[in-house]
Protein backbone atom coordinates (compact mmCIF):
# COMPACT_ATOMS: atom_id res chain seq x y z
CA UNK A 1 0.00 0.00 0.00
CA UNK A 2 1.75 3.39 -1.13
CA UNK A 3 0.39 6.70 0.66
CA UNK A 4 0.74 10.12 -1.31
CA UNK A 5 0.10 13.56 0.08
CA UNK A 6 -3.00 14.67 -1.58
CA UNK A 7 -4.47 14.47 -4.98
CA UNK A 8 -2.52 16.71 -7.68
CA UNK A 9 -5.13 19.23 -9.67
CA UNK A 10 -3.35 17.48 -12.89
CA UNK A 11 -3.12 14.08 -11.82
CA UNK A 12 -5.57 12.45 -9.28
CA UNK A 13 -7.81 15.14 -8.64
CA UNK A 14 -8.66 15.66 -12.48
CA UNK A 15 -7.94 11.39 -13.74
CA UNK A 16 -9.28 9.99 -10.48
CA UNK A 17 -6.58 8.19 -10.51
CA UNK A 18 -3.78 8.53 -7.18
CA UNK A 19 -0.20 9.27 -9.16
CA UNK A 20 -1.87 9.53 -12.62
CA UNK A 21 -1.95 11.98 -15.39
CA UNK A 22 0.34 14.60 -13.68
CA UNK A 23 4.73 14.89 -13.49
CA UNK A 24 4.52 13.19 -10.38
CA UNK A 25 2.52 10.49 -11.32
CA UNK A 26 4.52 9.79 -14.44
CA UNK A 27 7.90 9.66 -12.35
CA UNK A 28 6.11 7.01 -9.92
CA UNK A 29 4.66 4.90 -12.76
CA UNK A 30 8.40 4.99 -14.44
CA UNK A 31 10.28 3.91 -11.21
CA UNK A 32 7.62 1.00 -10.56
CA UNK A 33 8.49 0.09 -14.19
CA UNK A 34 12.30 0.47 -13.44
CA UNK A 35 12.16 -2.62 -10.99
CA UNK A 36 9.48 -4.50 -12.30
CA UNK A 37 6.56 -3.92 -9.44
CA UNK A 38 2.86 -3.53 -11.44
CA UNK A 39 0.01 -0.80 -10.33
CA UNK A 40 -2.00 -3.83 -10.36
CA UNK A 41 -0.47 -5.30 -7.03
CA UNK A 42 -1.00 -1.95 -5.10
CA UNK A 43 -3.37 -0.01 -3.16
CA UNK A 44 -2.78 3.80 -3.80
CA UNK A 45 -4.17 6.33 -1.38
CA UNK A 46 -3.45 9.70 -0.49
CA UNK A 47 -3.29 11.23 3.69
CA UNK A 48 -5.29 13.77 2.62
CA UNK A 49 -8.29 12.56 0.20
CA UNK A 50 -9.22 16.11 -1.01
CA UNK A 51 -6.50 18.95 -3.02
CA UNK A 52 -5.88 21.48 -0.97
CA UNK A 53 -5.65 24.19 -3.43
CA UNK A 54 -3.63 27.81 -2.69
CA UNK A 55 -5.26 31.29 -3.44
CA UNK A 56 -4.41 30.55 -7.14
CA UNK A 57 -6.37 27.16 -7.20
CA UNK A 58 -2.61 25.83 -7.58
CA UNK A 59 -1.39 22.47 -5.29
CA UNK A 60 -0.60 23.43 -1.76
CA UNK A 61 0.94 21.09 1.02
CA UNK A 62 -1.69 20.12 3.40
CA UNK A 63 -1.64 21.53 6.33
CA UNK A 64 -1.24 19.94 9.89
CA UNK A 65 -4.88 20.40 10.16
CA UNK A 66 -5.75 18.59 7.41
CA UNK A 67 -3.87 15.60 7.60
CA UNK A 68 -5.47 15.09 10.96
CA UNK A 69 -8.48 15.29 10.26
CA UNK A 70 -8.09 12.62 7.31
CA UNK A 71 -6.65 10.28 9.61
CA UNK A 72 -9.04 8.40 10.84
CA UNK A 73 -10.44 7.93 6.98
CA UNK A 74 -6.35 6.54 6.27
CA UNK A 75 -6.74 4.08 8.75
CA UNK A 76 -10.06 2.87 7.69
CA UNK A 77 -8.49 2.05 4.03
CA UNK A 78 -5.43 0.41 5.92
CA UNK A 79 -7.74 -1.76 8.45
CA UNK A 80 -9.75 -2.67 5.46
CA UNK A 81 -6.58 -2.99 3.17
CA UNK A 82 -4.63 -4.98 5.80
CA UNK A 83 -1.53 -4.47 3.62
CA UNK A 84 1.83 -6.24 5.00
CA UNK A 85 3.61 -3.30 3.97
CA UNK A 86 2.80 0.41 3.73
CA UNK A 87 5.17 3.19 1.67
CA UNK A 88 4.43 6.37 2.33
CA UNK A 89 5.75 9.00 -0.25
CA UNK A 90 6.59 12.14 1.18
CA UNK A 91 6.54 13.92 4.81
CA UNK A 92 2.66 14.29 5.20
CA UNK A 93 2.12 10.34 4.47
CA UNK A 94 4.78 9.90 6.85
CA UNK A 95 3.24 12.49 9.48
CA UNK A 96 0.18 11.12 8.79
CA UNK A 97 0.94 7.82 9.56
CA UNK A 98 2.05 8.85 13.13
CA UNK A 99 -1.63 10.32 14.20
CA UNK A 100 -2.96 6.11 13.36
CA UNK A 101 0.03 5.01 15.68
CA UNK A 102 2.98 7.19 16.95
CA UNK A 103 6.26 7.06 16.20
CA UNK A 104 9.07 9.63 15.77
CA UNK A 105 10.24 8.65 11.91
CA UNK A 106 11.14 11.51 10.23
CA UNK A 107 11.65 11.34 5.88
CA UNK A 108 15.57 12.34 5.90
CA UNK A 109 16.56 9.71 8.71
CA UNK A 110 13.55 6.89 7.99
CA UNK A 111 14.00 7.09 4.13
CA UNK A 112 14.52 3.25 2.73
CA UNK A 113 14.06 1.95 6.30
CA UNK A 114 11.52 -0.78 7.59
CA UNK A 115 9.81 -0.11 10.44
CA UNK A 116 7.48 -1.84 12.65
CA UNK A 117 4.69 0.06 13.02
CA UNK A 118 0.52 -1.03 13.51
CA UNK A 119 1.17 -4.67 13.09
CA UNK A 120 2.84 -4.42 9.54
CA UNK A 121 6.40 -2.42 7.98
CA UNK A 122 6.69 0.86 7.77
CA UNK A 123 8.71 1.88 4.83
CA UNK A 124 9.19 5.96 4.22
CA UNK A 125 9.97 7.16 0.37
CA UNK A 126 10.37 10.65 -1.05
CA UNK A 127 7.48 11.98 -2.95
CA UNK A 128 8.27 11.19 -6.84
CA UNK A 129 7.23 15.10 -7.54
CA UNK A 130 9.86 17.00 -9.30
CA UNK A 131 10.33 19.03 -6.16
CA UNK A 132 11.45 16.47 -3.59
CA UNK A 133 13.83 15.56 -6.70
CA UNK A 134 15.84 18.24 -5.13
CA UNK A 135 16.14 15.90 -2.09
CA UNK A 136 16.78 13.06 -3.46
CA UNK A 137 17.61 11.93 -6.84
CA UNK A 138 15.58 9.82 -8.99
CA UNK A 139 18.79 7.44 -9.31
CA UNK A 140 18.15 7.08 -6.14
CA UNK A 141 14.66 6.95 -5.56
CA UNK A 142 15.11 3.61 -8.18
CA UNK A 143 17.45 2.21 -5.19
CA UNK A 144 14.28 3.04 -3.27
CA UNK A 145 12.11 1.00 -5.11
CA UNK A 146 14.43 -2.05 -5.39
CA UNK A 147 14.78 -1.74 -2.12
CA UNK A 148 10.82 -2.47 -1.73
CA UNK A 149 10.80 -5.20 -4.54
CA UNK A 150 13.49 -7.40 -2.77
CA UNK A 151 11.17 -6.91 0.71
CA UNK A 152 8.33 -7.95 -1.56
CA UNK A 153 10.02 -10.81 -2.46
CA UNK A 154 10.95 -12.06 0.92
CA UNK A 155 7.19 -11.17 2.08
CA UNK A 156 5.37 -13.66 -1.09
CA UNK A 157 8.77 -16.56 -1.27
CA UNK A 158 9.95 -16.47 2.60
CA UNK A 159 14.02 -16.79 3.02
CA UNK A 160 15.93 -19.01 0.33
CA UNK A 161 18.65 -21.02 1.53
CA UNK A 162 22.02 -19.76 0.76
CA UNK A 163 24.91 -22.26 -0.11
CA UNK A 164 28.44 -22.34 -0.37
CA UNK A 165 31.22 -20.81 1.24
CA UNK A 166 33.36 -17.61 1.84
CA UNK A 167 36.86 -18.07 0.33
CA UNK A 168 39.37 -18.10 3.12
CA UNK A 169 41.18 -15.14 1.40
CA UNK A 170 38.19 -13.36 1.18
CA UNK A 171 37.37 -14.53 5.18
CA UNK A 172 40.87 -13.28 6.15
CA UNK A 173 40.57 -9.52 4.36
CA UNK A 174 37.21 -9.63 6.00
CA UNK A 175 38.66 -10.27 9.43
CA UNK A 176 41.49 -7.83 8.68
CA UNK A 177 39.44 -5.11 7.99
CA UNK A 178 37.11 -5.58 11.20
CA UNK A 179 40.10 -5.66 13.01
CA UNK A 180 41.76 -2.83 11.82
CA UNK A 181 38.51 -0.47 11.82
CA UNK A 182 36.79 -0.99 14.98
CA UNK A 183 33.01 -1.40 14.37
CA UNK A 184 32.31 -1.33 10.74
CA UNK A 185 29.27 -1.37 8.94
CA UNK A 186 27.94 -4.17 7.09
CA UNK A 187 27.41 -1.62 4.29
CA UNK A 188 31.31 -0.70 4.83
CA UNK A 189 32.54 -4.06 4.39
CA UNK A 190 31.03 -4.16 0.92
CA UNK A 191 32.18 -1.12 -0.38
CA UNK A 192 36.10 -1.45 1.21
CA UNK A 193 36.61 -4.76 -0.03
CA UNK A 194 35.69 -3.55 -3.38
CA UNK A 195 38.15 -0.64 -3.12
CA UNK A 196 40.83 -2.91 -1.92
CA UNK A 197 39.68 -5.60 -4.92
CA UNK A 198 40.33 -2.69 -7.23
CA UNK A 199 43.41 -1.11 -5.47
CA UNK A 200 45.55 -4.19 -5.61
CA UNK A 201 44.19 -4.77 -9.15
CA UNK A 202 45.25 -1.21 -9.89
CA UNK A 203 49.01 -2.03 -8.34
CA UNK A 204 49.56 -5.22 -9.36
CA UNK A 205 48.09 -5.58 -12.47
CA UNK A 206 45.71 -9.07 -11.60
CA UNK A 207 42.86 -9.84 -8.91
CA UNK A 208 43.24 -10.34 -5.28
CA UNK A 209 40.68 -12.29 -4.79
CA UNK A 210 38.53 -13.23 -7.87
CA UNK A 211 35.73 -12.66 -5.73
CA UNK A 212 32.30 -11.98 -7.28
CA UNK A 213 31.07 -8.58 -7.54
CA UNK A 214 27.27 -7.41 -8.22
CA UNK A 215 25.98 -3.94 -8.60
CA UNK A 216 23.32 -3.58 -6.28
CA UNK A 217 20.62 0.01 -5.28
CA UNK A 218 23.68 0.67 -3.48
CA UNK A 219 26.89 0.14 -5.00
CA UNK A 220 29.40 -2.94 -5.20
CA UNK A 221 28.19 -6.20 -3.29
CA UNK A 222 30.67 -9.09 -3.01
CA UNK A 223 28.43 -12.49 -2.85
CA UNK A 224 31.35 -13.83 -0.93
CA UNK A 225 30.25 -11.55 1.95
CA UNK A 226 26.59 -12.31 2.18
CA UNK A 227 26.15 -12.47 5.51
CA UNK A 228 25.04 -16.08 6.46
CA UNK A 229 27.86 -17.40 4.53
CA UNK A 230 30.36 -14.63 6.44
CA UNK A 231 28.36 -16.00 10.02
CA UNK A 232 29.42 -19.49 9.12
CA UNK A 233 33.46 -18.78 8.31
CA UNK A 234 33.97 -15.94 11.21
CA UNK A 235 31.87 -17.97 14.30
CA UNK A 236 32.94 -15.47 16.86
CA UNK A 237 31.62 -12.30 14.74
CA UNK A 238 30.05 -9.89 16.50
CA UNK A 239 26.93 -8.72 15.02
CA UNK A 240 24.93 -5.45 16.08
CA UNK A 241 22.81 -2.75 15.17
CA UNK A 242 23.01 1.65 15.30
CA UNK A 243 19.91 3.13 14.06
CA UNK A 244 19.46 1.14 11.05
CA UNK A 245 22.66 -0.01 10.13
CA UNK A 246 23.73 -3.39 11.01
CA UNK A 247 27.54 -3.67 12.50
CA UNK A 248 30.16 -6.09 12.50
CA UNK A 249 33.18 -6.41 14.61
CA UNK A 250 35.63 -9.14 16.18
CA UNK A 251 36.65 -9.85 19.36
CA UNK A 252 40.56 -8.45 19.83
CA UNK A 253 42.21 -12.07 20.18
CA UNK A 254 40.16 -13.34 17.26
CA UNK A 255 42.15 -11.99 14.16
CA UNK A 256 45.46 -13.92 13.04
CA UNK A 257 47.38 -11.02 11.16
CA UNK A 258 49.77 -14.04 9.83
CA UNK A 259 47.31 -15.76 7.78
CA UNK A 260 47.46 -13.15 5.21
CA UNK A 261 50.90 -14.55 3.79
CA UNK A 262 51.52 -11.68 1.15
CA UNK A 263 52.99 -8.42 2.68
CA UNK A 264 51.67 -6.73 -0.29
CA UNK A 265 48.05 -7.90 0.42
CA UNK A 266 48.54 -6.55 3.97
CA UNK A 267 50.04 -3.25 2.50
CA UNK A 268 47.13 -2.74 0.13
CA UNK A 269 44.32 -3.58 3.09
CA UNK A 270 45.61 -1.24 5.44
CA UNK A 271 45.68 1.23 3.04
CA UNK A 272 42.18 1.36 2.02
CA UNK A 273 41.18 1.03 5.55
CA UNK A 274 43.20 3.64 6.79
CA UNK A 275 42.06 6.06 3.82
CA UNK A 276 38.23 5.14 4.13
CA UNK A 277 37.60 3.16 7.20
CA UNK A 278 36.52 5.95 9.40
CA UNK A 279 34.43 7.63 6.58
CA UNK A 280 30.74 7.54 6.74
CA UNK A 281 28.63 5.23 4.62
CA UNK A 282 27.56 8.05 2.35
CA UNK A 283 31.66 8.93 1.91
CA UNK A 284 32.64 5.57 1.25
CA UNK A 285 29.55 5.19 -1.43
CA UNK A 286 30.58 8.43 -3.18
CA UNK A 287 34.05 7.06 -3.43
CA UNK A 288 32.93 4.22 -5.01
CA UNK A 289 30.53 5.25 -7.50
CA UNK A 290 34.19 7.29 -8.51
CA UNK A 291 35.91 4.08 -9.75
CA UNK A 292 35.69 3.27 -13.27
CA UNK A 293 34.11 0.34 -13.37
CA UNK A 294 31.09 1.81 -11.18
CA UNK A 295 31.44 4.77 -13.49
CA UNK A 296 31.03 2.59 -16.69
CA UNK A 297 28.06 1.15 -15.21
CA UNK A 298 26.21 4.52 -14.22
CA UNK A 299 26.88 5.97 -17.73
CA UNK A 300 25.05 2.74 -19.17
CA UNK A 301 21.92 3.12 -16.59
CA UNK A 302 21.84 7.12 -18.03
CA UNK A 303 20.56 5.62 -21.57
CA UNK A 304 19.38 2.10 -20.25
CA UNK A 305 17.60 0.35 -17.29
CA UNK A 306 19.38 0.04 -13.86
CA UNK A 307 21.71 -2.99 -14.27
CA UNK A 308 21.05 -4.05 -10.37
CA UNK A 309 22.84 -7.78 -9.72
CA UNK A 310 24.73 -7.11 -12.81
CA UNK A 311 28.53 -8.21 -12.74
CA UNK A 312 31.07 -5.62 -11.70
CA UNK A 313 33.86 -6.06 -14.60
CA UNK A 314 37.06 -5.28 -12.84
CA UNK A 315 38.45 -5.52 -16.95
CA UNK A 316 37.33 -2.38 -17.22
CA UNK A 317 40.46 -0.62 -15.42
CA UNK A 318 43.04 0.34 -17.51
């Protein structure tokens, strides 16, 4: 179930239609398309069922007084509804949401979150209006909206098994780098082993590793590091959450610094680490999306669809 502000006079107020016929509606239809997700498995509603119209009879923002006094009709169409998961697009869904059952989410911190809120997941978007573009791009509201198909996914399949194993190599850089940086985000570990993938590649001319690389909503994602498999080969890791993020670390006797047996691996590891590993998430993603091969990637997605769980071609460095 997705939640808009209001009816737009150009889209749902005139088509009768929620996210039809107007800019914003055609930006929402196109990044549904992007990931695959059909109108036809949604319930579209709006926190505030009328348009509040300015002096001008242009679009205004509802007010505070308006979006509670829709409320109780909102929560009506979600008792009836019963969706598993509600998206709200925009701060007024997201406000609105709170006046059914409270909770503090606010759009910059909540944005591409799940939350557990009134018995189902609480997931906050941007508006797709050209205004909240400003905010947030629309390459990124697409990471947005694969980040709702793949909790789709694990809402109508349940969890699939995952097989195989992390490569020892790939265990030990792992370990290294949790050892070296403190707490580190499981996002972090992604995105440094791809810079220190591409770093030695850069060096020495061939792969580390050989580790497998996919471009996910959010950059570089090494399947060696999926997170069950990484449980099995590191038993005592130390697994945690802040805010959202989820955080990995080691216990200080646990890393052997001599199973790495190249000094030039070690070298190239506490490098990166040292250049990125007390960078924030957002840093360390910027860097990344930097490289060439990432950059190859986003100039393709400019003319073409996103390429999400496409290879990573480290060929592509010079």
């Amino acid at each position: 179930m997705f939640i808009g502000e209001a009816p737009g006079r150009l889209g749902a107020d005139a088509t009768e239609m929620p996210f039809h016929g107007d800019r914003a509606g055609d930006n929402f239809e196109e990044l549904l398309d992007c990931v695959g997700i059909s109108r036809a498995e949604l319930f579209i509603t709006n926190a505030v069922l009328c348009n509040p119209k300015d002096d001008k009879g242009n679009n205004a923002t509802p007010n505070t007084e308006e979006v509670r006094n829709c409320s109780s009709f909102l929560k009506e169409q979600i008792d009836l509804v019963d969706p598993y998961i509600v998206v709200t697009l925009g701060s007024s869904a997201l406000k609105a949401t709170s006046y059914i059952q409270s909770h503090d989410l606010t759009l910059q911190k909540a944005v591409q979150t799940k939350n557990t809120w009134y018995g189902r997941l609480l997931i906050p978007f941007y508006h797709p209006g050209q205004r909240a573009m400003l905010h947030r791009s629309f390459a990124n509201q697409r990471s947005d909206y694969q980040f709702l198909l793949e909790e789709i996914r694990r809402f109508t399949t349940g969890k699939r098994p995952v097989y195989g194993k992390t490569k020892p190599i790939v265990t030990d850089i792992a370990k290294m780098i949790l050892a070296l940086n403190g707490g580190t985000s499981y996002f972090a570990l992604h995105k440094l082993f791809y810079l220190i993938e591409l770093s030695f590649l850069e060096k020495f001319g061939t792969r580390l590793t050989g580790a497998y690389f996919i471009r996910q909503k959010n950059g570089p994602y090494c399947t060696d590091l999926h997170l069950t498999k990484l449980k099995r080969a590191i038993q005592n890791l130390q697994i945690g959450k802040k805010g959202a993020a989820v955080m990995l670390g080691l216990p200080k006797t646990l890393f052997d610094e001599g199973r790495l047996p190249k000094e030039e691996t070690k070298f190239i590891v506490q490098k990166v680490v040292e250049e990125f590993g007390n960078k924030t998430d957002a840093q360390i993603k910027k860097r990344v999306y930097l490289t060439k091969p990432m950059k190859k990637i986003l100039k393709h997605e400019q003319k073409n669809n996103p390429m999400y769980n496409a290879p990573i071609r480290f060929d592509l460095v010079d």
